[in-house]
C-alpha atoms as a PDB file:
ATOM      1  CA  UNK A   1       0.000   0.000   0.000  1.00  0.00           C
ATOM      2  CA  UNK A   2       1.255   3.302  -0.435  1.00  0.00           C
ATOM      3  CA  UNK A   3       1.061   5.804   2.196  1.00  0.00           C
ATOM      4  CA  UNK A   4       2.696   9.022   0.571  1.00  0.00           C
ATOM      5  CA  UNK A   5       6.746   8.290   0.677  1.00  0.00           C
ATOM      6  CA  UNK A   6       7.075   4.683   1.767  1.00  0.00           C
ATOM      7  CA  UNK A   7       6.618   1.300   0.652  1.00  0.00           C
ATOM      8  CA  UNK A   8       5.016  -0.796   3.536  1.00  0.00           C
ATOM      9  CA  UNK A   9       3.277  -4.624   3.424  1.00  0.00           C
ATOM     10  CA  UNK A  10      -0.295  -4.769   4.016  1.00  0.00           C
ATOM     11  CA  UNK A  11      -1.882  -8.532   4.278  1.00  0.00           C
ATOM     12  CA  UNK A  12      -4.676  -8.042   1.812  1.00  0.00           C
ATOM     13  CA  UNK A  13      -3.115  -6.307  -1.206  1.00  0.00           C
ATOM     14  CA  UNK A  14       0.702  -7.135  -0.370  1.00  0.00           C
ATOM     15  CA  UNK A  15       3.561  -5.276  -1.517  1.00  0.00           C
ATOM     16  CA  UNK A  16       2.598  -1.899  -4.074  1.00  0.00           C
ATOM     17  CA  UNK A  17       4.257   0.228  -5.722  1.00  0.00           C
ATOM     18  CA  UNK A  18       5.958   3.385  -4.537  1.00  0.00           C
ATOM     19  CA  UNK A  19       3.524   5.487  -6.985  1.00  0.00           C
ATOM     20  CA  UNK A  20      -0.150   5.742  -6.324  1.00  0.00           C
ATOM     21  CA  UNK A  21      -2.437   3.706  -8.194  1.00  0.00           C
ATOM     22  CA  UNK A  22      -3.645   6.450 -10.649  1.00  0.00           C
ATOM     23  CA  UNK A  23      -0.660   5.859 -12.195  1.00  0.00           C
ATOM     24  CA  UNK A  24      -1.078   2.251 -12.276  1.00  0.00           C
ATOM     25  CA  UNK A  25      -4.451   2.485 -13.533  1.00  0.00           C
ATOM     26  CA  UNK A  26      -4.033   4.900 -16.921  1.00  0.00           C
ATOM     27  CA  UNK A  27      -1.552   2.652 -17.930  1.00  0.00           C
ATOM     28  CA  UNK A  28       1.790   4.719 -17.513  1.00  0.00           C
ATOM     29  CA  UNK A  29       3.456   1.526 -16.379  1.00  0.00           C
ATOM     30  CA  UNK A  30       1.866  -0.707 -18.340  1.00  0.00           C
ATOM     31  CA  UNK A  31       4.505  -3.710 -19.668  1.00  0.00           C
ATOM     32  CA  UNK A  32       3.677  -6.772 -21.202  1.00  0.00           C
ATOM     33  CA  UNK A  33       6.478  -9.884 -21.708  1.00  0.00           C
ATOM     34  CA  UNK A  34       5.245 -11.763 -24.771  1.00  0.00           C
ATOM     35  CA  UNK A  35       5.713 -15.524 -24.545  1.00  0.00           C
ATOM     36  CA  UNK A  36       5.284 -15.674 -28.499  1.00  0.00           C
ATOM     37  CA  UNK A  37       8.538 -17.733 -30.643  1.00  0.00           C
ATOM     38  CA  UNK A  38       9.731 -15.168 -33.102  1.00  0.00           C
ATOM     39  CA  UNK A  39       7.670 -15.964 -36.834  1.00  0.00           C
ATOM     40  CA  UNK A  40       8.549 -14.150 -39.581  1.00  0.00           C
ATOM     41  CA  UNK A  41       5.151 -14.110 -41.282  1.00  0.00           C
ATOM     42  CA  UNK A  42       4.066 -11.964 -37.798  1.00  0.00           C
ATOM     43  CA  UNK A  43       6.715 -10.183 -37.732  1.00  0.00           C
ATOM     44  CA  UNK A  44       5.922  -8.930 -41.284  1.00  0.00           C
ATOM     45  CA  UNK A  45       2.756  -8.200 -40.749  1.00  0.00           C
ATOM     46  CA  UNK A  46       3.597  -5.826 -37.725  1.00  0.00           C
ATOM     47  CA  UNK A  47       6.458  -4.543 -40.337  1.00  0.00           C
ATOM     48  CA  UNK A  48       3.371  -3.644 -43.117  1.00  0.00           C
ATOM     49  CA  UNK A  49       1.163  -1.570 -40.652  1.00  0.00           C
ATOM     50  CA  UNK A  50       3.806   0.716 -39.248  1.00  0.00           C
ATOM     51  CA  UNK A  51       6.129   1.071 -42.601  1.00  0.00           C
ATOM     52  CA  UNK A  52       4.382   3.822 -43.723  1.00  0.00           C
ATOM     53  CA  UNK A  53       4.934   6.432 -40.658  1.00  0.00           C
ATOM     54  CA  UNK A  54       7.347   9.207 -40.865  1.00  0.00           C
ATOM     55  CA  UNK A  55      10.540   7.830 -39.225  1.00  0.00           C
ATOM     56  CA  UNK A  56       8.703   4.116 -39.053  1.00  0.00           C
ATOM     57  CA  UNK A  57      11.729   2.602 -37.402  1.00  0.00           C
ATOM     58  CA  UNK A  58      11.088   3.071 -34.133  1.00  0.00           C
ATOM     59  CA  UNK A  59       7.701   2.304 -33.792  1.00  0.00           C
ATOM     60  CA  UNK A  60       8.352  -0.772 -35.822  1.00  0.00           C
ATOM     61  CA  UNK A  61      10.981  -2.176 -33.388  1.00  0.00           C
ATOM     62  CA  UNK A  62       8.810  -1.145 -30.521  1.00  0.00           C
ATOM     63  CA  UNK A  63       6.208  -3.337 -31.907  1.00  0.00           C
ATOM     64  CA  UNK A  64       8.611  -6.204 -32.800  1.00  0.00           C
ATOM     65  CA  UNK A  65       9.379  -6.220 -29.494  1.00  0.00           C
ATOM     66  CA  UNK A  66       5.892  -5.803 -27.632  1.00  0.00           C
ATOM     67  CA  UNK A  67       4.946  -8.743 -30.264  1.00  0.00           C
ATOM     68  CA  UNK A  68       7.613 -11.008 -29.431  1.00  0.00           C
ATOM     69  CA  UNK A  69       9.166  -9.496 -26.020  1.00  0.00           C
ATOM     70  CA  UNK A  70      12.790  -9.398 -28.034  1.00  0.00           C
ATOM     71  CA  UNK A  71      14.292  -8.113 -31.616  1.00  0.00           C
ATOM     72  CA  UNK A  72      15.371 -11.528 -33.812  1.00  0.00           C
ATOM     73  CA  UNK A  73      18.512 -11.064 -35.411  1.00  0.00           C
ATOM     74  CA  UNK A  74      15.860 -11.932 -38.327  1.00  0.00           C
ATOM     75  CA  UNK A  75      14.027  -8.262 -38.425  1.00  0.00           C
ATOM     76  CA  UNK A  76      16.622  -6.817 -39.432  1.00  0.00           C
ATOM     77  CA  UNK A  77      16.651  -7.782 -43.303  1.00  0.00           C
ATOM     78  CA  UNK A  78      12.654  -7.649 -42.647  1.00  0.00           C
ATOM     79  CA  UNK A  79      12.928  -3.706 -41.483  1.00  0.00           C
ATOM     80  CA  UNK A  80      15.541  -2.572 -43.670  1.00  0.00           C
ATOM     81  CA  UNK A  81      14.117  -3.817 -46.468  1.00  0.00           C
ATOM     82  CA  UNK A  82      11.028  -2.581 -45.704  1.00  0.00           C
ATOM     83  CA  UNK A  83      12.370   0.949 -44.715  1.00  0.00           C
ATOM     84  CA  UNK A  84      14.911   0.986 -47.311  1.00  0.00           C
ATOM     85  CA  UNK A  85      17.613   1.173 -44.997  1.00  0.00           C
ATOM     86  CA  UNK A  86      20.814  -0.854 -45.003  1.00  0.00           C
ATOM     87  CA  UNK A  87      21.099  -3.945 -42.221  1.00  0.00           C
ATOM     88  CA  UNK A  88      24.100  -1.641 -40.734  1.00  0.00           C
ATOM     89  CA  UNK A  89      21.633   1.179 -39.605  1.00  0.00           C
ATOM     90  CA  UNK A  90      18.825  -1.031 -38.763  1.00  0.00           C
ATOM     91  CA  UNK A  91      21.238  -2.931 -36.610  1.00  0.00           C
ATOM     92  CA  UNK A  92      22.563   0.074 -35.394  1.00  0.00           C
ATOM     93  CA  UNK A  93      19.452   1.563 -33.845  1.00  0.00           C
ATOM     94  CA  UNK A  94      18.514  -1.908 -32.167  1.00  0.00           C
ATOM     95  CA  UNK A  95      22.100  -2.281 -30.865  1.00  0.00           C
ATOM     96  CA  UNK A  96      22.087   1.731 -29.650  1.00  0.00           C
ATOM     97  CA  UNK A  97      18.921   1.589 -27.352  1.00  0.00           C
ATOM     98  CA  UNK A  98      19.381  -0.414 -24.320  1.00  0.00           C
ATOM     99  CA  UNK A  99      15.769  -1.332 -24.387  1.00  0.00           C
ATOM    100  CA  UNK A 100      16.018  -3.294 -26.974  1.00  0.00           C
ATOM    101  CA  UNK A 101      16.204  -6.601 -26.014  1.00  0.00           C
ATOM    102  CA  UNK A 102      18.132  -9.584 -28.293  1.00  0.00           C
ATOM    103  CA  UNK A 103      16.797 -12.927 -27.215  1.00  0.00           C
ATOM    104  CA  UNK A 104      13.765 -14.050 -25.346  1.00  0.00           C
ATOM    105  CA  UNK A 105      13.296 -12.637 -21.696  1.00  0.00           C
ATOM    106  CA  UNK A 106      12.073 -14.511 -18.997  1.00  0.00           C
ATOM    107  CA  UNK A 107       8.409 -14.325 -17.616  1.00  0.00           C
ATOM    108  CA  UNK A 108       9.077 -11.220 -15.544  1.00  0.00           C
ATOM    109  CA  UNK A 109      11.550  -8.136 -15.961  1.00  0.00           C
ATOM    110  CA  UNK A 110      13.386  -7.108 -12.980  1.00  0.00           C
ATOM    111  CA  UNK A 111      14.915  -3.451 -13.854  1.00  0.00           C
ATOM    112  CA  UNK A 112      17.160  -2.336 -10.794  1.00  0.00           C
ATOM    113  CA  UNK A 113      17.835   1.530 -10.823  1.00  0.00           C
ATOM    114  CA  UNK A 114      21.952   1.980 -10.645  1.00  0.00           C
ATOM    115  CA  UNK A 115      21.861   5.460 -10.848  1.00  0.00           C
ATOM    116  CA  UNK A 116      23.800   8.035  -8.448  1.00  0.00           C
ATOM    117  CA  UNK A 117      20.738   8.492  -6.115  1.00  0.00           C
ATOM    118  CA  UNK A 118      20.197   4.620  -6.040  1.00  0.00           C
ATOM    119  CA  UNK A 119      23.978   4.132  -5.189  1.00  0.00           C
ATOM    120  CA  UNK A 120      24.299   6.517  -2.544  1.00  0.00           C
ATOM    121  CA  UNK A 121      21.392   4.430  -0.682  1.00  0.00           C
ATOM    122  CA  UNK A 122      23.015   1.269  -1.829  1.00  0.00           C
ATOM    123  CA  UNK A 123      21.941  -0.523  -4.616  1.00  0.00           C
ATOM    124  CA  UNK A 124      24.944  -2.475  -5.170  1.00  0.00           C
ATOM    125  CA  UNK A 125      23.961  -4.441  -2.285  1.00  0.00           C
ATOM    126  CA  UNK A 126      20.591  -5.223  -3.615  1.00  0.00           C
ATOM    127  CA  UNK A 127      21.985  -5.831  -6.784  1.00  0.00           C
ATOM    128  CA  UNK A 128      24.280  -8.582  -5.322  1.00  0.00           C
ATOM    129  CA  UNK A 129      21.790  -9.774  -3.319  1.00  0.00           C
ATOM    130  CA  UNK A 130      19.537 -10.384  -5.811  1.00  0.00           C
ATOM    131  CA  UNK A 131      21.944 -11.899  -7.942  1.00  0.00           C
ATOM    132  CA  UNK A 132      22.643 -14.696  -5.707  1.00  0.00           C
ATOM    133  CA  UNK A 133      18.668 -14.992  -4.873  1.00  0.00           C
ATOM    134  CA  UNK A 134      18.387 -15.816  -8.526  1.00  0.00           C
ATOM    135  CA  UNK A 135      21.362 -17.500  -9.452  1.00  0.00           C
ATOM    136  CA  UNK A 136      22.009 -14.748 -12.587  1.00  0.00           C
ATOM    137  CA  UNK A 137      23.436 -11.682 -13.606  1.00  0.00           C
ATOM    138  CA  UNK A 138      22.382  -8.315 -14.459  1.00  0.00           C
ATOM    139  CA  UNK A 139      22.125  -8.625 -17.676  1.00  0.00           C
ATOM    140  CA  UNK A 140      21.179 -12.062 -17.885  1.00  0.00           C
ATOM    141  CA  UNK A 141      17.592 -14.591 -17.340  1.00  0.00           C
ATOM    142  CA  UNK A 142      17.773 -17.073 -14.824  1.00  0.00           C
ATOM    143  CA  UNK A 143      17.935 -20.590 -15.882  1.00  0.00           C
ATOM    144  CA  UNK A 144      14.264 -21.562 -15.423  1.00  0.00           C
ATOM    145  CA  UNK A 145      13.228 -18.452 -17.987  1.00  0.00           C
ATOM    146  CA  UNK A 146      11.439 -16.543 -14.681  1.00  0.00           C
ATOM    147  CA  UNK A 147      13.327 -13.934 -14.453  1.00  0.00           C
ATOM    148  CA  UNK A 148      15.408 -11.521 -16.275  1.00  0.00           C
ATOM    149  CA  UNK A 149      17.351  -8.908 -14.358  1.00  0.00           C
ATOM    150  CA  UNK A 150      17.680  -5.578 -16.125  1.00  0.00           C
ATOM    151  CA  UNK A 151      20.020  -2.573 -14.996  1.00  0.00           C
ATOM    152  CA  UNK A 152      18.421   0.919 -15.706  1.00  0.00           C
ATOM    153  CA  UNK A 153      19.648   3.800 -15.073  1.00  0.00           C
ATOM    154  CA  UNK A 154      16.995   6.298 -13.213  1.00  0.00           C
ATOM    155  CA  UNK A 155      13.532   5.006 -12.685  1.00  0.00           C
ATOM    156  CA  UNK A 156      12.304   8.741 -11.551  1.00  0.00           C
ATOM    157  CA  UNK A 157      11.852   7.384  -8.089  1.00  0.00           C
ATOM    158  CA  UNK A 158      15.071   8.949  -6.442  1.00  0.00           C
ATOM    159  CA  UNK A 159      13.478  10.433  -3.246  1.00  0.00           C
ATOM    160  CA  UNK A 160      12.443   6.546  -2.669  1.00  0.00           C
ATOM    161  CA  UNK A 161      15.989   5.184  -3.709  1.00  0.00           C
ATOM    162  CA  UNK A 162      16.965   2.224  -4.165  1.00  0.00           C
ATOM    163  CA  UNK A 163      13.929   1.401  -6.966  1.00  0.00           C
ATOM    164  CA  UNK A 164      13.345  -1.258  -8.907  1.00  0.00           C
ATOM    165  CA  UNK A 165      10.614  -1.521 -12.022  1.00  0.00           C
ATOM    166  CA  UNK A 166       9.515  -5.455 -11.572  1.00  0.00           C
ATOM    167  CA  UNK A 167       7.031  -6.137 -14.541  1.00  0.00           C
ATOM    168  CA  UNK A 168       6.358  -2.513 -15.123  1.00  0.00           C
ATOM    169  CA  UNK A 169       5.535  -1.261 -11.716  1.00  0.00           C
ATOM    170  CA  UNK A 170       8.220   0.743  -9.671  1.00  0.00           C
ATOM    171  CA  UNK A 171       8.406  -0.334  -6.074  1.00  0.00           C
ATOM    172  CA  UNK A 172      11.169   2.106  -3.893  1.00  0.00           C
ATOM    173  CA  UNK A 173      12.890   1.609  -0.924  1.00  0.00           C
ATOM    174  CA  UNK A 174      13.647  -1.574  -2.073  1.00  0.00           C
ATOM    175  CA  UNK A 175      15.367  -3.703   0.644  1.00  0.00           C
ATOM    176  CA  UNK A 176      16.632  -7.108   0.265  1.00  0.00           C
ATOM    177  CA  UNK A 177      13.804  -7.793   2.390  1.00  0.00           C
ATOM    178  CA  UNK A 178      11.909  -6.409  -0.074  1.00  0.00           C
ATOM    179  CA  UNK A 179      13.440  -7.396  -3.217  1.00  0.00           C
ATOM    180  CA  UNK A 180      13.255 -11.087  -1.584  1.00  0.00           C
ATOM    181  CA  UNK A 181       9.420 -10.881  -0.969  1.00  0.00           C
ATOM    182  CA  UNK A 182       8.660  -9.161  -4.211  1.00  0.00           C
ATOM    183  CA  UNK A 183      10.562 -12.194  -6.040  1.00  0.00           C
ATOM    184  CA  UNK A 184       9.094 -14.695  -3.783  1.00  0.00           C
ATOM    185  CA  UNK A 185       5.591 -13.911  -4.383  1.00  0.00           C
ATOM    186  CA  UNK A 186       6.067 -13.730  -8.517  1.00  0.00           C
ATOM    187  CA  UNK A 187       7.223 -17.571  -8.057  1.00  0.00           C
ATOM    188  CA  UNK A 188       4.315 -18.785  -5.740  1.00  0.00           C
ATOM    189  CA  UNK A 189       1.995 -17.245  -8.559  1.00  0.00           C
ATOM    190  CA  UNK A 190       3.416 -18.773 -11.096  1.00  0.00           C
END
């Protein structure tokens, strides 16, 4: 529940966000992890209804990767053909934004903040910790495909440092405590 600067447990909605739920509810946060295998035909299709936009590349690769939850190294003849672009800038784009991802994520995103407010409150020590909770790397998906752990680098939520962004919702103050029962209650839903 959120009480106006602090992230707290309550027993019947458990752990919130640090952000009331007005922003939950219009969708600011909104983030969905496809479980769909990369297919071209799909992926063309996507391609066909954004190609004609002014400065289409974006929005295609966003969709790409709302469609898929990744970029295959196979879009890229798809988009620069379709853009007329060469495979160099069409890499180039995917390989500049660290959003874009390049293989399949696991079920949930874990984005730890490791910003300069977040490491003057310590987030190395959550990052560590939850390294070793999950047996991976930031940067990497645990071996069972649950989780992938993201860095980021400023969530917005620096007043409530250290934040994390698990499956689109920020959560500050984030403890290892915290980081432990936010993790813990993904995997009993699952």
């Amino acid at each position: 529940m959120f009480d106006g600067c602090t992230l707290r447990a309550d027993a019947s909605e458990g752990w919130r966000g640090a952000l009331p739920d007005f922003f939950e509810n219009e969708g600011l946060f909104a983030m969905s992890v496809a479980a769909q295998t990369w297919d071209s035909d799909r992926a063309l299709t996507r391609i066909r209804e954004l190609e004609h936009l002014p400065g289409a590349l974006l929005p295609i690769l966003h969709a790409l990767q709302e469609e898929f939850g990744y970029i295959d190294k196979a879009a890229v003849p798809l988009v620069a053909d379709a853009l007329n672009l060469s495979h160099a800038e069409v890499h180039g784009v995917i390989s500049f934004y660290h959003d874009f991802r390049h293989s399949p994520p696991g079920r949930h995103i874990l984005r730890i903040c490791r910003a300069e407010a977040c490491q003057s409150m310590g987030c190395e020590k959550l990052v560590d910790h939850v390294e070793k909770k999950l047996g991976a790397r930031v940067g990497e998906t645990t071996p069972d495909r649950s989780f992938t752990i993201e860095p980021v680098y400023c969530l917005g939520n620096c007043a409530l440092s250290p934040s994390v962004m698990l499956d689109g919702k920020p959560y500050g103050r984030v403890s290892a405590e915290v980081a432990d029962f936010l993790i813990d209650d993904l995997r009993r839903r699952q």
